[in-house]
PDB file of N, CA and C in Angstrom:
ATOM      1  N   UNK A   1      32.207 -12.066  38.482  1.00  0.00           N
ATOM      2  CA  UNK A   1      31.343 -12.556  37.443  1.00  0.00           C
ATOM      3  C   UNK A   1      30.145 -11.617  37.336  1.00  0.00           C
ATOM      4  N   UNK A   2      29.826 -11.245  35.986  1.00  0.00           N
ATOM      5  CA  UNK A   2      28.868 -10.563  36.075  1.00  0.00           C
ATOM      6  C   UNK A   2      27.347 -11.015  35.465  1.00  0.00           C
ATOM      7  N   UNK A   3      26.608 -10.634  36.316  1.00  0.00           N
ATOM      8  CA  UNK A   3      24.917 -11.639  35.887  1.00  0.00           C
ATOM      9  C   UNK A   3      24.660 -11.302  34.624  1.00  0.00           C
ATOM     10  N   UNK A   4      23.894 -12.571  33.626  1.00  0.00           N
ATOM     11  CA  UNK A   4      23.343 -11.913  32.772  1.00  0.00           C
ATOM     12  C   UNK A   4      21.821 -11.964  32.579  1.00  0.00           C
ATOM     13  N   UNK A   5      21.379 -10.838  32.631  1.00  0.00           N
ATOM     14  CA  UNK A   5      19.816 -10.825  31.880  1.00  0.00           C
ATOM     15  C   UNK A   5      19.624 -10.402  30.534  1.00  0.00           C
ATOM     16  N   UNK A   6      18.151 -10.763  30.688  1.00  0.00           N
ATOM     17  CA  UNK A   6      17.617 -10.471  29.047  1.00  0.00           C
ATOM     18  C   UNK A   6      17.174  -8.894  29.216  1.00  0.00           C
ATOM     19  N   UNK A   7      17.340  -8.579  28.002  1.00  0.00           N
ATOM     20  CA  UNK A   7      16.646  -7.473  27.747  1.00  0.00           C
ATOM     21  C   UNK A   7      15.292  -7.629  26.834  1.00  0.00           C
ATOM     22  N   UNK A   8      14.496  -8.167  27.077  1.00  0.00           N
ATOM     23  CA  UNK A   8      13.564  -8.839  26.575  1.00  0.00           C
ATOM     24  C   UNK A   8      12.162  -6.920  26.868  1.00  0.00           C
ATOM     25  N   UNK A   9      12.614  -7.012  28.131  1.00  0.00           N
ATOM     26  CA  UNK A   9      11.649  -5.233  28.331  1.00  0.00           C
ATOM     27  C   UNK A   9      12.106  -4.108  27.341  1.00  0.00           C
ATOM     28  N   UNK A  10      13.263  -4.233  27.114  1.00  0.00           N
ATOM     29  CA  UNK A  10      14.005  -3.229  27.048  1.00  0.00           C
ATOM     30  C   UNK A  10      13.893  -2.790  25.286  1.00  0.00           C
ATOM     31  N   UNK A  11      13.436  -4.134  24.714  1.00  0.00           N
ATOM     32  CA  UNK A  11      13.093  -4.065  23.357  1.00  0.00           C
ATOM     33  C   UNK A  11      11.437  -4.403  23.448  1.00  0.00           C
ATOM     34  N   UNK A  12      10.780  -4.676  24.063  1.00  0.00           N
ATOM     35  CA  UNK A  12       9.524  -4.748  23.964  1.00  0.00           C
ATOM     36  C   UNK A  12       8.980  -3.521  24.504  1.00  0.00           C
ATOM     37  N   UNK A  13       9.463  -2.629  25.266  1.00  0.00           N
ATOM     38  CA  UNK A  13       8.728  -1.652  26.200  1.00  0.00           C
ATOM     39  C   UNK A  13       8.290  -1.001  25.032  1.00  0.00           C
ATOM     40  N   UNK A  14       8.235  -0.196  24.169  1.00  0.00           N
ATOM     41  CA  UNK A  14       7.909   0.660  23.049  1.00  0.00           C
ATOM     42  C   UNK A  14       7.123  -0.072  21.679  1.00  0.00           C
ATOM     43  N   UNK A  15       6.281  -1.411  22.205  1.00  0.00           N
ATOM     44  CA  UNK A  15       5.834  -2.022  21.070  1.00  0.00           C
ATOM     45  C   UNK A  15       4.505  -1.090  21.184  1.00  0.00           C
ATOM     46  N   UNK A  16       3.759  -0.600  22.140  1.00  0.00           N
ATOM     47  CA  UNK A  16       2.384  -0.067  21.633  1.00  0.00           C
ATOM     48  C   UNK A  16       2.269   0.818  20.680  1.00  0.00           C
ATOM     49  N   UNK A  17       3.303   2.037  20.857  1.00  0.00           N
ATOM     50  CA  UNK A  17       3.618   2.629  19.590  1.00  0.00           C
ATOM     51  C   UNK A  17       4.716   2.527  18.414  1.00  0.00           C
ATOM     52  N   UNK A  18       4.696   1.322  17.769  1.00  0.00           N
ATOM     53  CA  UNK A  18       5.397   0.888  17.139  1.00  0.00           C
ATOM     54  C   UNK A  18       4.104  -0.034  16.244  1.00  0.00           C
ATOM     55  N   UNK A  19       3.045   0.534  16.217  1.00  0.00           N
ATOM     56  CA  UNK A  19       1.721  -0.128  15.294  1.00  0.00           C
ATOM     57  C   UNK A  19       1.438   1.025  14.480  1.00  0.00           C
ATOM     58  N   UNK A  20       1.120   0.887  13.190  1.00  0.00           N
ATOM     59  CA  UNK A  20       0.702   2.051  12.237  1.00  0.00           C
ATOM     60  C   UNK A  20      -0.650   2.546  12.599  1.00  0.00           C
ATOM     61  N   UNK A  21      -0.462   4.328  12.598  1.00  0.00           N
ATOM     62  CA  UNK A  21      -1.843   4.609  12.746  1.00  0.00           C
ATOM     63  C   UNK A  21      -2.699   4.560  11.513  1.00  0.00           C
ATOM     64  N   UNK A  22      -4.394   4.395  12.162  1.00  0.00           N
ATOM     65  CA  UNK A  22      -5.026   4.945  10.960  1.00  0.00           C
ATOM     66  C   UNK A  22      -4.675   5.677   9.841  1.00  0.00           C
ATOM     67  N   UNK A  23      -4.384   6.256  10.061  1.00  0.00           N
ATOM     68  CA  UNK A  23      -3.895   7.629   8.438  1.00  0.00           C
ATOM     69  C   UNK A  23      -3.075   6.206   7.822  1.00  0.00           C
ATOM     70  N   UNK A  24      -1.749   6.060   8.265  1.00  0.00           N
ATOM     71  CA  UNK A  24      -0.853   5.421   7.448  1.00  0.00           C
ATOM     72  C   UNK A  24      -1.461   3.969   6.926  1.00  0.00           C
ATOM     73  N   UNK A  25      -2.185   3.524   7.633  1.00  0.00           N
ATOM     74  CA  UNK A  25      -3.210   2.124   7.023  1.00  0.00           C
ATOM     75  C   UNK A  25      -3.997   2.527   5.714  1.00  0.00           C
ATOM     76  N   UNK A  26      -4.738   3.698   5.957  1.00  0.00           N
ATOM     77  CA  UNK A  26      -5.513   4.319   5.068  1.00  0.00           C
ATOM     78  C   UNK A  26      -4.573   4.321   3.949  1.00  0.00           C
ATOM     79  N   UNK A  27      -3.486   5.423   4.067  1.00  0.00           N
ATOM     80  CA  UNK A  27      -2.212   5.769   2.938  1.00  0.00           C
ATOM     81  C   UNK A  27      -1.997   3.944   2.401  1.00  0.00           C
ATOM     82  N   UNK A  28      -1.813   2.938   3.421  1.00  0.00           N
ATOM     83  CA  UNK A  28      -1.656   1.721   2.538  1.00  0.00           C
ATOM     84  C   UNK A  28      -2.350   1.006   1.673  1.00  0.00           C
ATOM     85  N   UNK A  29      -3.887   1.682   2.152  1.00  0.00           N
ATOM     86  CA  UNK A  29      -4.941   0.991   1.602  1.00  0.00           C
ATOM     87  C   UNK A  29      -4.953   1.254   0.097  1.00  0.00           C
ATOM     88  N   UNK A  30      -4.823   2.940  -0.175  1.00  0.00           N
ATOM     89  CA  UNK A  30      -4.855   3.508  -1.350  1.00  0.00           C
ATOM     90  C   UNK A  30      -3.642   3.324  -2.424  1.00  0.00           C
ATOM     91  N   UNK A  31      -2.667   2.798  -1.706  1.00  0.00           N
ATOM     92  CA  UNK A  31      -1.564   2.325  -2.322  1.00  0.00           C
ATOM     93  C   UNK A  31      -1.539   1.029  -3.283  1.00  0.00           C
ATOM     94  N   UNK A  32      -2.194   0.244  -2.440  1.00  0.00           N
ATOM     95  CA  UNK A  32      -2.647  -1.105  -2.641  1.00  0.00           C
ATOM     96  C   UNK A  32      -2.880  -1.768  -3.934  1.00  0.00           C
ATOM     97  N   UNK A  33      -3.104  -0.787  -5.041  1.00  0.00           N
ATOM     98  CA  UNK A  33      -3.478  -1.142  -5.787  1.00  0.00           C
ATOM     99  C   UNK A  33      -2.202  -1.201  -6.763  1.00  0.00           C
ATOM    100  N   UNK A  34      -1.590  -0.332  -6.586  1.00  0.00           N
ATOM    101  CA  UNK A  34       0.351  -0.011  -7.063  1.00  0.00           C
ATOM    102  C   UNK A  34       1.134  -0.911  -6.705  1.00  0.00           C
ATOM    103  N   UNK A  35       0.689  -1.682  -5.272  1.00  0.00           N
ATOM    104  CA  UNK A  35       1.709  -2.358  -4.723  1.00  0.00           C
ATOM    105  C   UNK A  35       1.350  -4.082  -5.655  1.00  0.00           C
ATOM    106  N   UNK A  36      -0.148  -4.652  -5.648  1.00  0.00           N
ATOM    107  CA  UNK A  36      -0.285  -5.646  -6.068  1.00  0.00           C
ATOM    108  C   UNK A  36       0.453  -5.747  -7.464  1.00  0.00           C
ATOM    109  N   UNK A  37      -0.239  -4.324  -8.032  1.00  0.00           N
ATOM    110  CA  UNK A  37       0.739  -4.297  -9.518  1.00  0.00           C
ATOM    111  C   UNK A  37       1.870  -4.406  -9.913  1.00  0.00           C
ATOM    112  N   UNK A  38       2.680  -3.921  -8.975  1.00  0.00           N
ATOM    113  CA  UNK A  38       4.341  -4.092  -8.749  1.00  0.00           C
ATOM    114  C   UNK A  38       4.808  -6.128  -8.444  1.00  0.00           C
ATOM    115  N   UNK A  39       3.899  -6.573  -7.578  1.00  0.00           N
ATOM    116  CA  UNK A  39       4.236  -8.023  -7.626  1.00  0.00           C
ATOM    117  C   UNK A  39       3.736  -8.419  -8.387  1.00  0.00           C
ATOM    118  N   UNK A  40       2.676  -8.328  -9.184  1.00  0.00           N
ATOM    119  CA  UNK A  40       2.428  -9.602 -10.174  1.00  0.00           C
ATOM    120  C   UNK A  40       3.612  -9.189 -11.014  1.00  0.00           C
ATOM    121  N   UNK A  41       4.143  -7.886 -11.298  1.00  0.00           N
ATOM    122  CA  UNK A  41       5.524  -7.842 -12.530  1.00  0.00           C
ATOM    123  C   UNK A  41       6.354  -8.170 -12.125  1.00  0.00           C
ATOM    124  N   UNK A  42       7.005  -8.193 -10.773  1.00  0.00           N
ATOM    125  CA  UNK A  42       8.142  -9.097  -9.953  1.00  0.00           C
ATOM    126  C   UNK A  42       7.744 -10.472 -10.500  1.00  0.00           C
ATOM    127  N   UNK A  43       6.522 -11.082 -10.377  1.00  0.00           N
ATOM    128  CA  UNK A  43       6.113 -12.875 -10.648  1.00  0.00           C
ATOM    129  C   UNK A  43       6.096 -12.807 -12.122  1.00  0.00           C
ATOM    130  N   UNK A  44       6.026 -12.009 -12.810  1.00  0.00           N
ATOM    131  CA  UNK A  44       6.091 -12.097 -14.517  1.00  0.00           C
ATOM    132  C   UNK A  44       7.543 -12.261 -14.889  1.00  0.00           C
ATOM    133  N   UNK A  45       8.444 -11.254 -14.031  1.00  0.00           N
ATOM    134  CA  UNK A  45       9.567 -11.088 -14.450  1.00  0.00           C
ATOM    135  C   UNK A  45      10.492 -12.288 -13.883  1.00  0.00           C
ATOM    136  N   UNK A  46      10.205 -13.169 -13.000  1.00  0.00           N
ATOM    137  CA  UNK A  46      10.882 -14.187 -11.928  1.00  0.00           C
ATOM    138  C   UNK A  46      10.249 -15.565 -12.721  1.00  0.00           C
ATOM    139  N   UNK A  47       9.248 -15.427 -13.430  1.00  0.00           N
ATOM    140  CA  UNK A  47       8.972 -16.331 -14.468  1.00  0.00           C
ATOM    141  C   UNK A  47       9.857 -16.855 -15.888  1.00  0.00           C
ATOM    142  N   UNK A  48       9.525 -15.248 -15.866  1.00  0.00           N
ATOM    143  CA  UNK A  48      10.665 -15.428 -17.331  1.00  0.00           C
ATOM    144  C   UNK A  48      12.549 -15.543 -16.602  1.00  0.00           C
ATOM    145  N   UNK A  49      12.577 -15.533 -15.459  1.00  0.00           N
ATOM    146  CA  UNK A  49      13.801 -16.092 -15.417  1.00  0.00           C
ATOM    147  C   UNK A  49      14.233 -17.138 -15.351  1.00  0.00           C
ATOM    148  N   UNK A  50      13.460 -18.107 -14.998  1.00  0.00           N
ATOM    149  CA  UNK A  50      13.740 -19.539 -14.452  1.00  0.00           C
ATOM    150  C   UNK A  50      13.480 -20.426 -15.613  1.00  0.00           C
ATOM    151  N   UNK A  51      12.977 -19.660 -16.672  1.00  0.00           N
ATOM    152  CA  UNK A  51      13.696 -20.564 -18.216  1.00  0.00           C
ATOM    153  C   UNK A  51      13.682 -19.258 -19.254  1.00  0.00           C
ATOM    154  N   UNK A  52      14.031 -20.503 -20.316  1.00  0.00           N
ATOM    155  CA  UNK A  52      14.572 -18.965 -21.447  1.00  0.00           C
ATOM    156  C   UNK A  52      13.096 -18.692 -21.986  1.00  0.00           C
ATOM    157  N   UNK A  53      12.793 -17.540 -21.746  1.00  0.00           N
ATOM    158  CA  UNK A  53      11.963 -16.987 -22.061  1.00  0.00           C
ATOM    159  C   UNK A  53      11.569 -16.677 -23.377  1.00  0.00           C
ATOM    160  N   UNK A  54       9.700 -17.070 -23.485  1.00  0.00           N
ATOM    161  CA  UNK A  54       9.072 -17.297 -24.746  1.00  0.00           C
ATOM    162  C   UNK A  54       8.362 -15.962 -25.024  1.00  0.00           C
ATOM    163  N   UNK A  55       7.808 -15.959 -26.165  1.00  0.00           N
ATOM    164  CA  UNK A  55       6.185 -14.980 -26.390  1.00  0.00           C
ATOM    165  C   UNK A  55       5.637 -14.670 -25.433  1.00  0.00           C
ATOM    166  N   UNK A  56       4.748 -15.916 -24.762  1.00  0.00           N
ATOM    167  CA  UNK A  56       4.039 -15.746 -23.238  1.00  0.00           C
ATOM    168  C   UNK A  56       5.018 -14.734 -22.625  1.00  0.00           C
ATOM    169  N   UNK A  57       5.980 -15.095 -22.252  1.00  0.00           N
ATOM    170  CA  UNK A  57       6.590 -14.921 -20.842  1.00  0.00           C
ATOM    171  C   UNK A  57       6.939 -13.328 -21.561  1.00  0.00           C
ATOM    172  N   UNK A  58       6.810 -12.779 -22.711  1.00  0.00           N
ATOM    173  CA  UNK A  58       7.008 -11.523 -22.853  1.00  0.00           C
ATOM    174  C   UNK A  58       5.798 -10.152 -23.213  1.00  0.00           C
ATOM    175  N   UNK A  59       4.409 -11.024 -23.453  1.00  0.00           N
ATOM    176  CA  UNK A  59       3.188 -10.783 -23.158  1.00  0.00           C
ATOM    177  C   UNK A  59       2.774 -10.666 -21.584  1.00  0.00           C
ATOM    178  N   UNK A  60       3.381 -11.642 -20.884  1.00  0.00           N
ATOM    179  CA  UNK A  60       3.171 -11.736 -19.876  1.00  0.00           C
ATOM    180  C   UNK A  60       3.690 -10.498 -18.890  1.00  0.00           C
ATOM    181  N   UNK A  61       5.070 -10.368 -19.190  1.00  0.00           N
ATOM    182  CA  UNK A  61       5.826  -9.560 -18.351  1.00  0.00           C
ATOM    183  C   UNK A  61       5.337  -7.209 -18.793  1.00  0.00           C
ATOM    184  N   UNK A  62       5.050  -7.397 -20.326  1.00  0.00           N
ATOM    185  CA  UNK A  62       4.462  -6.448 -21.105  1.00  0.00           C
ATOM    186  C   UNK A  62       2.723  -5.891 -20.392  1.00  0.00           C
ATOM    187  N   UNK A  63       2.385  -7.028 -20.173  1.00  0.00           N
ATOM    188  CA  UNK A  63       0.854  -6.840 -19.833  1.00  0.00           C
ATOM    189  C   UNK A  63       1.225  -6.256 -18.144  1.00  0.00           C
ATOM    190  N   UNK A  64       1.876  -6.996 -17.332  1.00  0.00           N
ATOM    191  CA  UNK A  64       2.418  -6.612 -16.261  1.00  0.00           C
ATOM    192  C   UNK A  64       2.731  -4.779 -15.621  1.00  0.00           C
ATOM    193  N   UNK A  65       3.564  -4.431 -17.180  1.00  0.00           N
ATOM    194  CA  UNK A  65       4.085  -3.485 -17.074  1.00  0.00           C
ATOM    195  C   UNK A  65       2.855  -2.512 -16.853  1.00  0.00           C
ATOM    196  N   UNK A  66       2.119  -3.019 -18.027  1.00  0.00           N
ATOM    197  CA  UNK A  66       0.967  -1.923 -18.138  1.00  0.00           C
ATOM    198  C   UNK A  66       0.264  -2.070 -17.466  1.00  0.00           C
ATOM    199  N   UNK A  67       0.159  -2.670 -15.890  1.00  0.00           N
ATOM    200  CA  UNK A  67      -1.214  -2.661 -15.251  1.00  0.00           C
ATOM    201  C   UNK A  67      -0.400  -1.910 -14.112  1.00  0.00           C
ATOM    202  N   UNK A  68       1.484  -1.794 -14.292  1.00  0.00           N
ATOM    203  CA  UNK A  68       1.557  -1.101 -12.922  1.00  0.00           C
ATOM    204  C   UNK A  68       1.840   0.608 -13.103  1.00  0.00           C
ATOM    205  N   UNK A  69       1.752   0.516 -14.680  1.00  0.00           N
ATOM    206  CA  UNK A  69       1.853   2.357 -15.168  1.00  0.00           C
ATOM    207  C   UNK A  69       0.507   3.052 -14.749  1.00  0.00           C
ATOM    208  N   UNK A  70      -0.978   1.582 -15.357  1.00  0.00           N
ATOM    209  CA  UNK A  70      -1.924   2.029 -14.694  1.00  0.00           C
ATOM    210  C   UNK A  70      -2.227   2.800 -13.572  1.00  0.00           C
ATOM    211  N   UNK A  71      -1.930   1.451 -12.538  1.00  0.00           N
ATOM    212  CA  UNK A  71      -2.028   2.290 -11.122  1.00  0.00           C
ATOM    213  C   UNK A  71      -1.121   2.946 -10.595  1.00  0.00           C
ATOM    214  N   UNK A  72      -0.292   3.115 -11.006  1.00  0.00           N
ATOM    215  CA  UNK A  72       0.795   4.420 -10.694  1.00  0.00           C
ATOM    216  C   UNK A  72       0.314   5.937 -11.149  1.00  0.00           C
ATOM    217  N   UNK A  73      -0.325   5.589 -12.483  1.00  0.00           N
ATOM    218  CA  UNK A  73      -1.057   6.737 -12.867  1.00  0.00           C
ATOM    219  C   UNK A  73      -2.281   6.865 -12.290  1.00  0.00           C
ATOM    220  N   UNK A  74      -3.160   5.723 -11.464  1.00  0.00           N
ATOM    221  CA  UNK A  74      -4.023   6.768 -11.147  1.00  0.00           C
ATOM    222  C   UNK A  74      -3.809   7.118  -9.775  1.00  0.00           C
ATOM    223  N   UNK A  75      -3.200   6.245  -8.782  1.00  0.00           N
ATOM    224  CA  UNK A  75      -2.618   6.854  -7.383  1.00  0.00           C
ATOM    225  C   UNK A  75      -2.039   8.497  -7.956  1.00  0.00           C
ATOM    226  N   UNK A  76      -0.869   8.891  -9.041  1.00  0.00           N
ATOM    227  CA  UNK A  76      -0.699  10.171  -8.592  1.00  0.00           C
ATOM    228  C   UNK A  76      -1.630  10.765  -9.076  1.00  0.00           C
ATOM    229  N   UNK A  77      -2.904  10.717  -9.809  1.00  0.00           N
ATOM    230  CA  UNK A  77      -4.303  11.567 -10.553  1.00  0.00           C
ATOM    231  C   UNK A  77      -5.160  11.680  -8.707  1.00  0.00           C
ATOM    232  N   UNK A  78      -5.055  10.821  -8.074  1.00  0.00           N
ATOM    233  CA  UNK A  78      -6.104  10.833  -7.088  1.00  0.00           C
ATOM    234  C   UNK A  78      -4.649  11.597  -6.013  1.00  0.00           C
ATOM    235  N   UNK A  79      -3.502  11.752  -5.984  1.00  0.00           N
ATOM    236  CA  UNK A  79      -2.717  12.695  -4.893  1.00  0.00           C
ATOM    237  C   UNK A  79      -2.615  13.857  -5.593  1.00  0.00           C
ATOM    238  N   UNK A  80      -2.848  13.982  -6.620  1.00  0.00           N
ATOM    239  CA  UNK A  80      -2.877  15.462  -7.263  1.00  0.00           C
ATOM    240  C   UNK A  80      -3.944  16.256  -7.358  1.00  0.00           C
ATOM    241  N   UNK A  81      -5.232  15.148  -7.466  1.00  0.00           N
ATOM    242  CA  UNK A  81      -6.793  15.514  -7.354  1.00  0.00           C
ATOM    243  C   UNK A  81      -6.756  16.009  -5.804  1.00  0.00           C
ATOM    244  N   UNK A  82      -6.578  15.548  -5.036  1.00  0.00           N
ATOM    245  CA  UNK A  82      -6.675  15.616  -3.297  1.00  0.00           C
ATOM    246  C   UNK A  82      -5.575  17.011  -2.701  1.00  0.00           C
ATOM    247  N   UNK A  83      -4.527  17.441  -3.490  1.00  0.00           N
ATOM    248  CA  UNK A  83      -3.855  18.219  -3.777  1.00  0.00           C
ATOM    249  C   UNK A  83      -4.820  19.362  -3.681  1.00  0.00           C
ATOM    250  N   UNK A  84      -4.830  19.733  -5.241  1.00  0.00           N
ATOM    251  CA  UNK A  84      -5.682  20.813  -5.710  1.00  0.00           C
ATOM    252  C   UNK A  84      -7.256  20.826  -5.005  1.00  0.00           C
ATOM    253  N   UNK A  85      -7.318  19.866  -4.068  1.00  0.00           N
ATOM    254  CA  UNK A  85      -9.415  19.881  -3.873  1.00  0.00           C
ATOM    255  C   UNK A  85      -9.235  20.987  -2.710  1.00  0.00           C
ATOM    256  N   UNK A  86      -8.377  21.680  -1.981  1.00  0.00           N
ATOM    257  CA  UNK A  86      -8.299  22.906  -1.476  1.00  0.00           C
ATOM    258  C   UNK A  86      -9.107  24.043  -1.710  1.00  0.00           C
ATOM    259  N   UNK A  87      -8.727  24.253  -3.304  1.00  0.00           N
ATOM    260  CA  UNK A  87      -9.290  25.429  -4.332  1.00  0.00           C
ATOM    261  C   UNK A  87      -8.531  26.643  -4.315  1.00  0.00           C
ATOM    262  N   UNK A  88      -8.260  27.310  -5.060  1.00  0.00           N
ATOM    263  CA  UNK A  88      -7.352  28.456  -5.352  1.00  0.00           C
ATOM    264  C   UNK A  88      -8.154  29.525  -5.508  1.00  0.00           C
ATOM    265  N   UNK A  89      -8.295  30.597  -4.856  1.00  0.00           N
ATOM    266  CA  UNK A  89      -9.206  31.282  -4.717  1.00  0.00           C
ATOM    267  C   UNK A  89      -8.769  32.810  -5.857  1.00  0.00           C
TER     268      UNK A  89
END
């Protein structure tokens, strides 16, 4: 018969580095604003599914769109700004 243990170490031993560093928190922070935009159009679009969808629900899902082109456009204006802030000599 053979004993059984947990491997309970064996998947926990490597949790200290398995936490995001600074930089990548930062990278989430600046994201943040793309990401909220992306769910409220998931909740616009999960709206208009759960009945047949009206005016609202296509104002709704429209207005959506445009707040996540927004911040999509300005996340890549501020990675393209941060890009070029080098300088080309």
């Amino acid at each position: 018969m053979s004993p059984i243990v947990t491997v309970q170490e064996a998947v926990t031993a490597f949790a200290d580095f398995m936490e995001p560093t600074d930089a990548e928190l930062d990278a989430i922070d600046l994201e943040m604003p793309a990401i909220l935009a992306d769910v409220d159009l998931l909740d616009a679009q999960i709206i208009a599914l759960n009945h047949t969808p009206n005016e609202l629900d296509s104002r709704r899902t429209r207005r959506a769109f445009g707040r996540v082109l927004i911040a999509r456009r300005e996340l890549a204006n501020r990675a393209a700004a941060t890009d070029t802030a080098g300088g080309a000599a």
